[in-house]
N, C-alpha and C. Protein backbone atom coordinates (compact mmCIF):
# COMPACT_ATOMS: atom_id res chain seq x y z
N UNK A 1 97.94 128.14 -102.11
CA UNK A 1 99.01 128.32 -101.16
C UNK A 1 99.12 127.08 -100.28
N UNK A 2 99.08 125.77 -101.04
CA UNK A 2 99.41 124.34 -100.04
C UNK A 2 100.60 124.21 -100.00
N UNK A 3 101.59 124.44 -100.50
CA UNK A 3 102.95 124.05 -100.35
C UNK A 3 103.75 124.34 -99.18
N UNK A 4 104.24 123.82 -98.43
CA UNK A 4 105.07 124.24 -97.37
C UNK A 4 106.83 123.57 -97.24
N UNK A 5 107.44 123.93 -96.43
CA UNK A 5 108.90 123.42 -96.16
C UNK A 5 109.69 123.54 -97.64
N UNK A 6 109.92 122.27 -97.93
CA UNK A 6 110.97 122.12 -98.85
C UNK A 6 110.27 122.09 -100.40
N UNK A 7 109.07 121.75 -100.29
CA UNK A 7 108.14 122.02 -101.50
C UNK A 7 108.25 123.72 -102.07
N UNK A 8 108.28 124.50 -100.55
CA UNK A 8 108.07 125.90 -101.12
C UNK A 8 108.98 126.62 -101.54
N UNK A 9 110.39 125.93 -101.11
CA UNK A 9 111.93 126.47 -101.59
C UNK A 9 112.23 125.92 -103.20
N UNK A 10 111.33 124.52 -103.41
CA UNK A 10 111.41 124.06 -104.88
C UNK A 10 111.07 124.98 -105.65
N UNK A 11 109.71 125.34 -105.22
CA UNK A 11 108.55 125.89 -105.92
C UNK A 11 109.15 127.38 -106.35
N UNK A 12 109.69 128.49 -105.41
CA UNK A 12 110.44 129.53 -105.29
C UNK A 12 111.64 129.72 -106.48
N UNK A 13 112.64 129.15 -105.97
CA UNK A 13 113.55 128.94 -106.89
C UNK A 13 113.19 128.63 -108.22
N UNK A 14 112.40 127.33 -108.54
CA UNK A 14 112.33 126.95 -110.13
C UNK A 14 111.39 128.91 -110.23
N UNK A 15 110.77 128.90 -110.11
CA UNK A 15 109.96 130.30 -110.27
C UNK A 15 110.87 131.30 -110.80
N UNK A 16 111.84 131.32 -109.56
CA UNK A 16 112.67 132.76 -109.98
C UNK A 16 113.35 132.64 -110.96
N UNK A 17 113.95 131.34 -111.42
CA UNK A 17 114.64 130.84 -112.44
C UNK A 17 113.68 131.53 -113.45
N UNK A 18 112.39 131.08 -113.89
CA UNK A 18 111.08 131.36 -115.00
C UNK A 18 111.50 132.35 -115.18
N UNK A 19 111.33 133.20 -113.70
CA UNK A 19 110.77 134.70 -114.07
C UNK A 19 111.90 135.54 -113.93
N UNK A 20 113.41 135.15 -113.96
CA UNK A 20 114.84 135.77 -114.36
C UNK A 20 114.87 135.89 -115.63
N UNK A 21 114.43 134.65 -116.52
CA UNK A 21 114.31 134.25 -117.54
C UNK A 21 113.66 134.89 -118.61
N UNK A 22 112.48 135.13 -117.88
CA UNK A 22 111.06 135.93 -118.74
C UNK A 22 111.67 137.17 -118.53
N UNK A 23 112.30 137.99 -117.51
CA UNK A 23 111.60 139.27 -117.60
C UNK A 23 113.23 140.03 -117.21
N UNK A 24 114.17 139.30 -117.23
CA UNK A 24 115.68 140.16 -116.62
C UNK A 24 115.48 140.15 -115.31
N UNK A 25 117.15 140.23 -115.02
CA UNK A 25 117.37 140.12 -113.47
C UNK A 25 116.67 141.94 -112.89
N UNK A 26 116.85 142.62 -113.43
CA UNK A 26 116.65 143.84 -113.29
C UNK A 26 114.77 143.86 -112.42
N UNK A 27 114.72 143.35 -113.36
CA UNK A 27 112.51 143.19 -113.47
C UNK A 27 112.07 142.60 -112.21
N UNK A 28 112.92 141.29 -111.95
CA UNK A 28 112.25 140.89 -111.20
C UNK A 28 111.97 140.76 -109.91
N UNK A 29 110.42 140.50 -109.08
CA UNK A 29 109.88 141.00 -108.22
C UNK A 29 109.77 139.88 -107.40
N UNK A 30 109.58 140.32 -106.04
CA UNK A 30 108.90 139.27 -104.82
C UNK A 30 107.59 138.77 -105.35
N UNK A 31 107.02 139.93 -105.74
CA UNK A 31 105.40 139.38 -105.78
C UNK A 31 105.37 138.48 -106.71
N UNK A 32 105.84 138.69 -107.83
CA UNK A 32 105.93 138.07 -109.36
C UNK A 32 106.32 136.90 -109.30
N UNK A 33 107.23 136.47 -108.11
CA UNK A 33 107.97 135.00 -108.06
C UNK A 33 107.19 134.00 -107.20
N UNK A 34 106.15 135.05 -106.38
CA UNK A 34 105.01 134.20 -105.51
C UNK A 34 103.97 133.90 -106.12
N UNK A 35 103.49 134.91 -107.19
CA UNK A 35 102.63 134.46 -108.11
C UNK A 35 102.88 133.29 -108.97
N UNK A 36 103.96 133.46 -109.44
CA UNK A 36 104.44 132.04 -110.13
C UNK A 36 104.39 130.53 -109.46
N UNK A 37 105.23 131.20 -107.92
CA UNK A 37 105.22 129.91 -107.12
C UNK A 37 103.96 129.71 -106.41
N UNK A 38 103.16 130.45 -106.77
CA UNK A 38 101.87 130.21 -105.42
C UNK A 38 101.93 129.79 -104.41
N UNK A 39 102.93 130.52 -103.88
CA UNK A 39 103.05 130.72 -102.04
C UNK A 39 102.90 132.20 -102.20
N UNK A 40 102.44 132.74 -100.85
CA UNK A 40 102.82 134.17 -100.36
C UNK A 40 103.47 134.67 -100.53
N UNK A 41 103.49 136.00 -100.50
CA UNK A 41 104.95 136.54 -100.50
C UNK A 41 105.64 136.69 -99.42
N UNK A 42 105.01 136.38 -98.02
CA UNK A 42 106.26 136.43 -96.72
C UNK A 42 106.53 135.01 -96.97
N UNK A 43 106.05 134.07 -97.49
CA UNK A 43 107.00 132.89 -97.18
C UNK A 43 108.54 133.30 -98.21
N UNK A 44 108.19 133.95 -98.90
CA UNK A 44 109.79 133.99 -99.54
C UNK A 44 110.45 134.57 -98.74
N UNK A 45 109.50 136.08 -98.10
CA UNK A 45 110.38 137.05 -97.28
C UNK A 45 111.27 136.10 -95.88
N UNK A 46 110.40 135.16 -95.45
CA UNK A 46 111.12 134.69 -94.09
C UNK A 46 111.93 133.96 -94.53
N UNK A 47 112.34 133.75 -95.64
CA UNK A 47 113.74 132.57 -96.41
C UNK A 47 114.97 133.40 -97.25
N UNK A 48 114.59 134.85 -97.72
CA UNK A 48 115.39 135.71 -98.44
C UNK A 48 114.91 136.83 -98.19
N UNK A 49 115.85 137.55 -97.79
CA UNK A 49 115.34 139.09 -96.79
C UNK A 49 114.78 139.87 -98.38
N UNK A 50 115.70 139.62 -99.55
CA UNK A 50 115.79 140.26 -100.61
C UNK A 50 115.61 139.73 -101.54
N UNK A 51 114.71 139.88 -103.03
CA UNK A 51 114.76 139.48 -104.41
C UNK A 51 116.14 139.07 -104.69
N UNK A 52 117.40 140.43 -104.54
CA UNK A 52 118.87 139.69 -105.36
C UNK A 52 119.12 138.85 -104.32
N UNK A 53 119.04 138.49 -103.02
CA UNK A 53 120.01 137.33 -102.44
C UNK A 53 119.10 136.22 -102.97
N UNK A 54 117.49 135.86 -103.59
CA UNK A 54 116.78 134.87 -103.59
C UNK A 54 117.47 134.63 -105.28
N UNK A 55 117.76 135.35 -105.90
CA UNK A 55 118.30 135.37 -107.54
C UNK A 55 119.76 134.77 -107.36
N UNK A 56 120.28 135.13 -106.12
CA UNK A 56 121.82 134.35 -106.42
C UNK A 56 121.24 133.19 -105.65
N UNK A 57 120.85 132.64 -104.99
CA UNK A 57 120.80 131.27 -104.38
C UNK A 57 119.92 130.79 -105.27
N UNK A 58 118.80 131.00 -106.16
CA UNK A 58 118.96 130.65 -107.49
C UNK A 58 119.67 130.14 -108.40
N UNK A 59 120.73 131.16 -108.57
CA UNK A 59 121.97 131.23 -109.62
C UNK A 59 122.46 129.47 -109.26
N UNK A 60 122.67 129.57 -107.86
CA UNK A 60 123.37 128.39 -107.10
C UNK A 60 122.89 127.44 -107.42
N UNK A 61 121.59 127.17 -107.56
CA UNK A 61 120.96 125.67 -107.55
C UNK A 61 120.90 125.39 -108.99
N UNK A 62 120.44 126.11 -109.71
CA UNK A 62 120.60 126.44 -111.09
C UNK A 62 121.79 125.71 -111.54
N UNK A 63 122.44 126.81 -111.55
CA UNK A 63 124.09 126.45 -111.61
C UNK A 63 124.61 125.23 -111.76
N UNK A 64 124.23 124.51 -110.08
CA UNK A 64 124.71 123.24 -109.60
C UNK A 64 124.19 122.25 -110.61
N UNK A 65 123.06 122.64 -110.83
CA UNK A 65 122.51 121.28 -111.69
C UNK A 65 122.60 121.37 -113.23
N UNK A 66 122.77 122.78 -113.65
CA UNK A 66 123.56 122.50 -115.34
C UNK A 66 124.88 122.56 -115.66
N UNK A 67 125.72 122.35 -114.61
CA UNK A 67 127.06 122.52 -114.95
C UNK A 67 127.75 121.11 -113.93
N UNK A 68 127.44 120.28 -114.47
CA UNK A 68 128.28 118.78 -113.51
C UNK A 68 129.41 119.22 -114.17
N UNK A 69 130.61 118.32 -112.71
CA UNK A 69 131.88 118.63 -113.40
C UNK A 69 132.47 117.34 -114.46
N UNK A 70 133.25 117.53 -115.02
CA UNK A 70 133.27 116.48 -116.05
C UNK A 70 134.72 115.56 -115.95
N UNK A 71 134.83 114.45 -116.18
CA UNK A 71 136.07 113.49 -115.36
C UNK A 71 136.00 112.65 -117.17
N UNK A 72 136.76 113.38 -117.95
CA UNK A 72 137.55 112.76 -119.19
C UNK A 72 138.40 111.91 -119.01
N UNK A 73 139.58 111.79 -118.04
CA UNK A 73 140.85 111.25 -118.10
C UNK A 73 141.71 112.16 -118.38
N UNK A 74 141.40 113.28 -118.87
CA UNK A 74 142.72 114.47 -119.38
C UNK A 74 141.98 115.51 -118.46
N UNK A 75 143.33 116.10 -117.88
CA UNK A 75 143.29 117.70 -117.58
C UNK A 75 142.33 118.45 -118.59
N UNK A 76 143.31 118.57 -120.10
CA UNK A 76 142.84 119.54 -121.34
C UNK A 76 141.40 118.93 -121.33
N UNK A 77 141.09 117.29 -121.26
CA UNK A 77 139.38 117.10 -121.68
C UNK A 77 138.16 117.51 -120.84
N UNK A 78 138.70 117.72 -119.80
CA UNK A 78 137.79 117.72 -118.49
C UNK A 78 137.78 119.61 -118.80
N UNK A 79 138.92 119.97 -118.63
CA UNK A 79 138.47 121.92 -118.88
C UNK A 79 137.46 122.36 -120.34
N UNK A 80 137.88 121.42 -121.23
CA UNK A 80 137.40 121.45 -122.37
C UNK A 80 135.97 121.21 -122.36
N UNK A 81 135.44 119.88 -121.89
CA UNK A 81 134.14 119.58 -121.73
C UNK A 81 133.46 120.97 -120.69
N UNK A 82 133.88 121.37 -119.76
CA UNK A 82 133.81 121.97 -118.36
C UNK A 82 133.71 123.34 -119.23
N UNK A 83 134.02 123.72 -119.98
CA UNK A 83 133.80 125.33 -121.06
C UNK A 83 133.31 125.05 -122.12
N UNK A 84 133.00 124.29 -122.83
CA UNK A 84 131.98 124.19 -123.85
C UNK A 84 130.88 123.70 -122.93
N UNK A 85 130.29 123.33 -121.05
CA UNK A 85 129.35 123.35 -120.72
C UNK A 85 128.74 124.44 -120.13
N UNK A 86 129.34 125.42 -119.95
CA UNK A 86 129.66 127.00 -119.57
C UNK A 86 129.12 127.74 -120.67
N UNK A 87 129.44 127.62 -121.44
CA UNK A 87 129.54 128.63 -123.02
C UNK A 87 127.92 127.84 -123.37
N UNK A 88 127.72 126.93 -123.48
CA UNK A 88 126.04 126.35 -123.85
C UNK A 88 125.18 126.70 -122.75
N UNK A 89 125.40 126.74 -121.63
CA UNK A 89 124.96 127.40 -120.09
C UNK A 89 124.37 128.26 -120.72
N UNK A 90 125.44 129.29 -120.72
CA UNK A 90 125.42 130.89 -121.00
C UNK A 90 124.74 131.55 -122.19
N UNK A 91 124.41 130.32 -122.93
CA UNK A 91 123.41 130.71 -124.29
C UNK A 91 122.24 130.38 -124.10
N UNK A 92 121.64 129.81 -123.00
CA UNK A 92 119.94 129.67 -123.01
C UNK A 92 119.50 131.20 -121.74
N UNK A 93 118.47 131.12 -122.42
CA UNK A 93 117.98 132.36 -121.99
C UNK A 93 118.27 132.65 -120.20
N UNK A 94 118.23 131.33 -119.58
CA UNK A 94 118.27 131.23 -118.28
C UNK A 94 119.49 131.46 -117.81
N UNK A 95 119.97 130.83 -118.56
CA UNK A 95 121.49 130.65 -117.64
C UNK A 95 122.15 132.20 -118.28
N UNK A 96 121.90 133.06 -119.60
CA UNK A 96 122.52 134.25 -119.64
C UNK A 96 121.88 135.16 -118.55
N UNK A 97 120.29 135.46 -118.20
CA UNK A 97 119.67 136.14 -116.89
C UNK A 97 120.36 135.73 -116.08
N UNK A 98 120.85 134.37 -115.41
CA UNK A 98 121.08 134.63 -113.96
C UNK A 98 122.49 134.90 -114.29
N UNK A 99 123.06 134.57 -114.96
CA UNK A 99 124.84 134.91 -114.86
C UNK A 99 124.52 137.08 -115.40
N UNK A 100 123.90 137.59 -115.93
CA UNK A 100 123.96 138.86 -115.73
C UNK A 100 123.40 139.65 -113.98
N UNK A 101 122.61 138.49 -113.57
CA UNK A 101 122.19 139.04 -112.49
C UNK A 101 123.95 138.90 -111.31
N UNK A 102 124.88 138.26 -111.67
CA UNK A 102 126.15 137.98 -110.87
C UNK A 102 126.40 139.12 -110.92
N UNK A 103 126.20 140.16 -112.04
CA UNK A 103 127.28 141.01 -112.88
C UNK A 103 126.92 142.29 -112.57
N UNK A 104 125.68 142.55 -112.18
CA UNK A 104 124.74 143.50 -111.77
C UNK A 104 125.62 144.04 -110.45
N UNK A 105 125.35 145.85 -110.57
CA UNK A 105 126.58 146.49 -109.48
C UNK A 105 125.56 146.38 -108.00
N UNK A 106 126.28 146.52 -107.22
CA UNK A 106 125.47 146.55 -105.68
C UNK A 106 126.73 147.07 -104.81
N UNK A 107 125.78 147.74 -103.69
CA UNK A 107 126.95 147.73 -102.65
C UNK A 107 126.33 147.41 -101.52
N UNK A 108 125.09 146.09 -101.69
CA UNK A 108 124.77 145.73 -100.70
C UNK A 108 125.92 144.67 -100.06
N UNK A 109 126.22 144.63 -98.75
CA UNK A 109 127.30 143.29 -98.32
C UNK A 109 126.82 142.20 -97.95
N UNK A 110 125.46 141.97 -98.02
CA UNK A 110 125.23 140.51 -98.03
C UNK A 110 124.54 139.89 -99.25
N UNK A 111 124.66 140.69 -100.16
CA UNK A 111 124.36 140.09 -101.84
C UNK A 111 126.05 140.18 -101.41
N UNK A 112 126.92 140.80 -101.78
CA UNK A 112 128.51 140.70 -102.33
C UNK A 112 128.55 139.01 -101.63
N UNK A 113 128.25 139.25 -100.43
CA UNK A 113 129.00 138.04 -99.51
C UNK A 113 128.11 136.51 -100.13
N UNK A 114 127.11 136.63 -100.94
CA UNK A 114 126.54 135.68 -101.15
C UNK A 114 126.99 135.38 -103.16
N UNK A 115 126.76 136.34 -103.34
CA UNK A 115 127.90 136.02 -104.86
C UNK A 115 129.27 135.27 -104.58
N UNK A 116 130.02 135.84 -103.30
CA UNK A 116 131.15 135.39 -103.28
C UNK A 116 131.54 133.95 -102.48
N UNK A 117 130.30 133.35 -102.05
CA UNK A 117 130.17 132.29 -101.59
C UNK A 117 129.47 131.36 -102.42
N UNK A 118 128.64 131.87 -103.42
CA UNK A 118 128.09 131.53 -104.64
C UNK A 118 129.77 130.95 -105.51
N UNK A 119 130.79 131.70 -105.73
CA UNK A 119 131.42 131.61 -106.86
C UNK A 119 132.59 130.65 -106.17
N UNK A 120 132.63 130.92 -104.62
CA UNK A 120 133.76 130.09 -103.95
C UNK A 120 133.61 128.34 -103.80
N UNK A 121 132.01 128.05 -103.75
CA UNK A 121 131.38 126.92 -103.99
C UNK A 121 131.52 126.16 -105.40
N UNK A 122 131.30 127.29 -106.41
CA UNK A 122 131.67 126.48 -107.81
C UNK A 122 133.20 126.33 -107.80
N UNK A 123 133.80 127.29 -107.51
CA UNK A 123 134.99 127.09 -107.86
C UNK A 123 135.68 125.98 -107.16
N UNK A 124 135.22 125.80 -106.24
CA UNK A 124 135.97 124.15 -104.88
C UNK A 124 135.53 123.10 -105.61
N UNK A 125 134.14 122.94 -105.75
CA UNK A 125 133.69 122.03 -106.84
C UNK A 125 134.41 121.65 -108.21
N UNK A 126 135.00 122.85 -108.75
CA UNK A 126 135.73 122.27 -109.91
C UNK A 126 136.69 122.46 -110.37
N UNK A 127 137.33 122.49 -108.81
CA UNK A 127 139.22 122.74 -108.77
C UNK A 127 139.17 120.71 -108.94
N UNK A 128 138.20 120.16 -108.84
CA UNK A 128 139.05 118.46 -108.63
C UNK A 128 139.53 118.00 -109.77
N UNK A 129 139.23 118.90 -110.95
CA UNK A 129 139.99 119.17 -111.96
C UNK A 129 141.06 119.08 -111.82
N UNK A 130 141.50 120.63 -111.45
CA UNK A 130 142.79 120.50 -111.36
C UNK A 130 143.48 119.70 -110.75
N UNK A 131 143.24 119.22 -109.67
CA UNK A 131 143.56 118.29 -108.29
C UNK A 131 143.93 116.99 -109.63
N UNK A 132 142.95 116.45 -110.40
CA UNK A 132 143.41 115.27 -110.68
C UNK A 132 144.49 115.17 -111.75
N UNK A 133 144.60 116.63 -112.51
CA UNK A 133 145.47 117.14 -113.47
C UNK A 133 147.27 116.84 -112.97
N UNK A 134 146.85 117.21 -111.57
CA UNK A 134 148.49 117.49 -110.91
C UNK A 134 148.59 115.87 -110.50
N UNK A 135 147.69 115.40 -109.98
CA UNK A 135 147.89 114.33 -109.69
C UNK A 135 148.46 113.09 -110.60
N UNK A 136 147.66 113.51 -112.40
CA UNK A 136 148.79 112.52 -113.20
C UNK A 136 149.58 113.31 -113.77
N UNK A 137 150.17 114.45 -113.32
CA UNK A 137 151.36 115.13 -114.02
C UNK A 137 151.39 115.20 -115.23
N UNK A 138 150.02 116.56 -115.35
CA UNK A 138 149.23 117.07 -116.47
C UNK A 138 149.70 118.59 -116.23
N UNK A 139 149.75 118.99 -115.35
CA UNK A 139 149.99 120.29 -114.67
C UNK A 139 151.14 120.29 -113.55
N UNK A 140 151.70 121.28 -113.07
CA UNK A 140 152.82 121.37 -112.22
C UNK A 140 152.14 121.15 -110.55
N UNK A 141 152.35 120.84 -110.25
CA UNK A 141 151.98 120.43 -108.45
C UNK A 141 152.24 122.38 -108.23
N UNK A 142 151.27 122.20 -107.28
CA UNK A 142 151.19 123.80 -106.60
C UNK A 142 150.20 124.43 -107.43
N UNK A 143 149.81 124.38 -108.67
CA UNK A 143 149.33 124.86 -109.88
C UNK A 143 147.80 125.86 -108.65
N UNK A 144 147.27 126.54 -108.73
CA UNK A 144 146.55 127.61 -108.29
C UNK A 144 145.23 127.11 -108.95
N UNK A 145 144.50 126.41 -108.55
CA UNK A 145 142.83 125.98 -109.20
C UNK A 145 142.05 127.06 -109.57
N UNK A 146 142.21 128.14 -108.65
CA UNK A 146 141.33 129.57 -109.05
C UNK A 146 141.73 130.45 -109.96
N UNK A 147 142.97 130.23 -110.24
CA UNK A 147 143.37 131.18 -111.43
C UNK A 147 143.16 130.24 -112.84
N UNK A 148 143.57 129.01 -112.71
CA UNK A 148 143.36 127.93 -113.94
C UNK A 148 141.62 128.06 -114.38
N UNK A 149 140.78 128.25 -113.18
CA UNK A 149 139.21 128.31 -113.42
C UNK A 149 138.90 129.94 -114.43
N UNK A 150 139.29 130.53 -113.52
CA UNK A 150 139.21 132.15 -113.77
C UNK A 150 139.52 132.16 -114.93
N UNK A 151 140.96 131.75 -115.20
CA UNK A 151 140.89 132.26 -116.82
C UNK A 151 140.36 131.47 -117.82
N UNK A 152 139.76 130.34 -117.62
CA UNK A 152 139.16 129.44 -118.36
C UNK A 152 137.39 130.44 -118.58
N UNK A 153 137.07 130.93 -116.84
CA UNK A 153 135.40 131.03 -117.15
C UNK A 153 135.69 132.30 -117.30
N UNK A 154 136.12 133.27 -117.46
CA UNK A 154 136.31 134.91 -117.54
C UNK A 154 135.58 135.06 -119.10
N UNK A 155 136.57 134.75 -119.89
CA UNK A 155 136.38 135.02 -121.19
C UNK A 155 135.15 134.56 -121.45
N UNK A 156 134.29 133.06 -121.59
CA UNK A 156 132.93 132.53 -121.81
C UNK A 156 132.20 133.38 -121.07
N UNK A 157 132.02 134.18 -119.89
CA UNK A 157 131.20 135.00 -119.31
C UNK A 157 131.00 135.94 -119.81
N UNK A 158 132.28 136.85 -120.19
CA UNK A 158 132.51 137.83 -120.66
C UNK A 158 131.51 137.94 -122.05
N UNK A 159 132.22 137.03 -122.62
CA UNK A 159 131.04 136.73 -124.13
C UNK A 159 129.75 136.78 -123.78
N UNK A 160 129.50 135.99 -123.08
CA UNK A 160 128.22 135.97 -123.59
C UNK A 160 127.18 137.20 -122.10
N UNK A 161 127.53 137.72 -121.60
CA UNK A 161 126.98 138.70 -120.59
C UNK A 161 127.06 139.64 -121.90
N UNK A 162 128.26 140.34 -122.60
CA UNK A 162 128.00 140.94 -123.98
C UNK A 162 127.61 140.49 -124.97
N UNK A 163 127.19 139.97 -124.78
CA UNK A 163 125.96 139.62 -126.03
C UNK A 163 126.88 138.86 -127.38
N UNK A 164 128.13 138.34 -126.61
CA UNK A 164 129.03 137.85 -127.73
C UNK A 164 128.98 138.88 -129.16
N UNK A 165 129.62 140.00 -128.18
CA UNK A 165 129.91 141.19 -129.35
C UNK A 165 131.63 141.12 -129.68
N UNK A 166 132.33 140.51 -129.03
CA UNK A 166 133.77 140.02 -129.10
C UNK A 166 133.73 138.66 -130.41
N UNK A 167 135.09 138.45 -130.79
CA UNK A 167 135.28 137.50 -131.52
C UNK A 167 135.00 136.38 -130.59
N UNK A 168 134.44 135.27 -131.64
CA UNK A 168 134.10 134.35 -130.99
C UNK A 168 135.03 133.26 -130.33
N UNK A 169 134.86 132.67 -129.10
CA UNK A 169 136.17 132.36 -128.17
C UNK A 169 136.39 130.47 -129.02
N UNK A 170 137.61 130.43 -129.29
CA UNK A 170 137.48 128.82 -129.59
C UNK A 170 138.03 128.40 -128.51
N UNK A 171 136.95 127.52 -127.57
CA UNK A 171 137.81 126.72 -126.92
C UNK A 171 138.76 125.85 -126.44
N UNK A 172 139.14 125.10 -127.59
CA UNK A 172 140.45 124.31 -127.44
C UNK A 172 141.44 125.20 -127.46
N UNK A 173 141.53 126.08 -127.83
CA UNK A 173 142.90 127.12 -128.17
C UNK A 173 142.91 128.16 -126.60
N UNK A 174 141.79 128.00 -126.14
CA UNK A 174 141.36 128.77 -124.67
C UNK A 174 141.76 127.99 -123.58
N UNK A 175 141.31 126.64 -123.69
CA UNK A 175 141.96 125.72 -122.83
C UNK A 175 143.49 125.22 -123.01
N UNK A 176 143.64 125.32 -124.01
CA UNK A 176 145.60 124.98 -124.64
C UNK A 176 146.25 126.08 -123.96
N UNK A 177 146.17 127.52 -124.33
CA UNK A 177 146.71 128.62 -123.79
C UNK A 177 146.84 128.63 -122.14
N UNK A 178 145.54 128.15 -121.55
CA UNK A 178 145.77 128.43 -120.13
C UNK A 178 146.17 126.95 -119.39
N UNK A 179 146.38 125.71 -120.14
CA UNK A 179 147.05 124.92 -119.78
C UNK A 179 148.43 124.77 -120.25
N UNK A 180 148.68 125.16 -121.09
CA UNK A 180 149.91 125.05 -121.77
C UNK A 180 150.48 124.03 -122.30
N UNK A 181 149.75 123.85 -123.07
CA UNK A 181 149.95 122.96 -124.38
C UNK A 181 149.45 123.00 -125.98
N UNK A 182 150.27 122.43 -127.00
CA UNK A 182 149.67 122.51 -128.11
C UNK A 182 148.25 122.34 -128.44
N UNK A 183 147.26 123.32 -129.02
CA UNK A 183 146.64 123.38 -128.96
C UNK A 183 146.08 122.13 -130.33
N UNK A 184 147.27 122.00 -131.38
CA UNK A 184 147.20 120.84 -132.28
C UNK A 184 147.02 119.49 -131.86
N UNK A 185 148.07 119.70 -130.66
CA UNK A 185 148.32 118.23 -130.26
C UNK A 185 147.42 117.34 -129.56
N UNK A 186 146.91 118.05 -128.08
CA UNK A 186 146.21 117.89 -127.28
C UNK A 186 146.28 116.67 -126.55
């Protein structure tokens, strides 16, 4: 138990990541994530009142660091790269645990409020997408970043939280449809 400050939030997180991983969002425990991290278990408690708010600020850092946003030169290349990095996300063991732990019901309001600050963060992050789309008149000015995201990440979530029991999603034809363009042409 030497770790302190910012060592012990490293240590925590990569942990919960492990042990989301190993054992389902469902499974996992305070104690189990201190054992891993070898800190205490009040040092987690005085940083996350709760296991699910320490699993979504997880999700977050996680997240942040396997999903950079991607700057092609095209609208279509940048959504394209940006969902085939989503859809490979969503197939390692880690990244399907914490994206089921999003999905998981609650009616606690400060897990809701932290998912939804969780998803409002990615999504600002990779509206500059769209932003640069409109900007070379790729997309219509006004164009809505959260609905262009949404229907891009809905479906790849969807898949793979079900176990990709749906037909399998092709992405260029996913990104053509919700940009609107030939999906031949590109």
């Amino acid at each position: 138990m030497k770790q302190r400050g910012r060592a012990v939030r490293t240590a925590v997180i990569e942990a919960t990541v492990r042990k989301v991983a190993e054992l389902g969002p469902q499974s996992v425990t305070i104690a189990a994530i201190a054992v891993e991290a070898d800190v205490h278990p009040t040092s987690i408690y005085r940083r996350w009142a709760t296991v699910d708010l320490l699993v979504v600020d997880a999700l977050r850092e996680f997240t942040d660091a396997g999903l950079p946003i991607p700057d092609t030169g095209t609208l279509f290349g940048d959504l394209r790269a940006f969902a085939r990095r989503l859809q490979d996300w969503l197939a390692t063991d880690t990244g399907l645990a914490l994206a089921r732990t999003g999905v998981m019901p609650t009616d606690d309001a400060e897990i809701l409020a932290a998912r939804a600050q969780f998803w409002r963060a990615r999504f600002d992050a990779a509206a500059v997408m769209i932003d640069r789309g409109i900007e070379r008149g790729e997309i219509s000015d006004g164009t809505d970043p959260d609905t262009v995201l949404t229907a891009i990440a809905s479906p790849i979530r969807l898949a793979a939280v079900s176990q990709n029991t749906e037909p399998r999603i092709d992405i260029d034809k996913l990104v053509a449809l919700v940009v609107g363009v030939d999906p031949i042409v590109k």
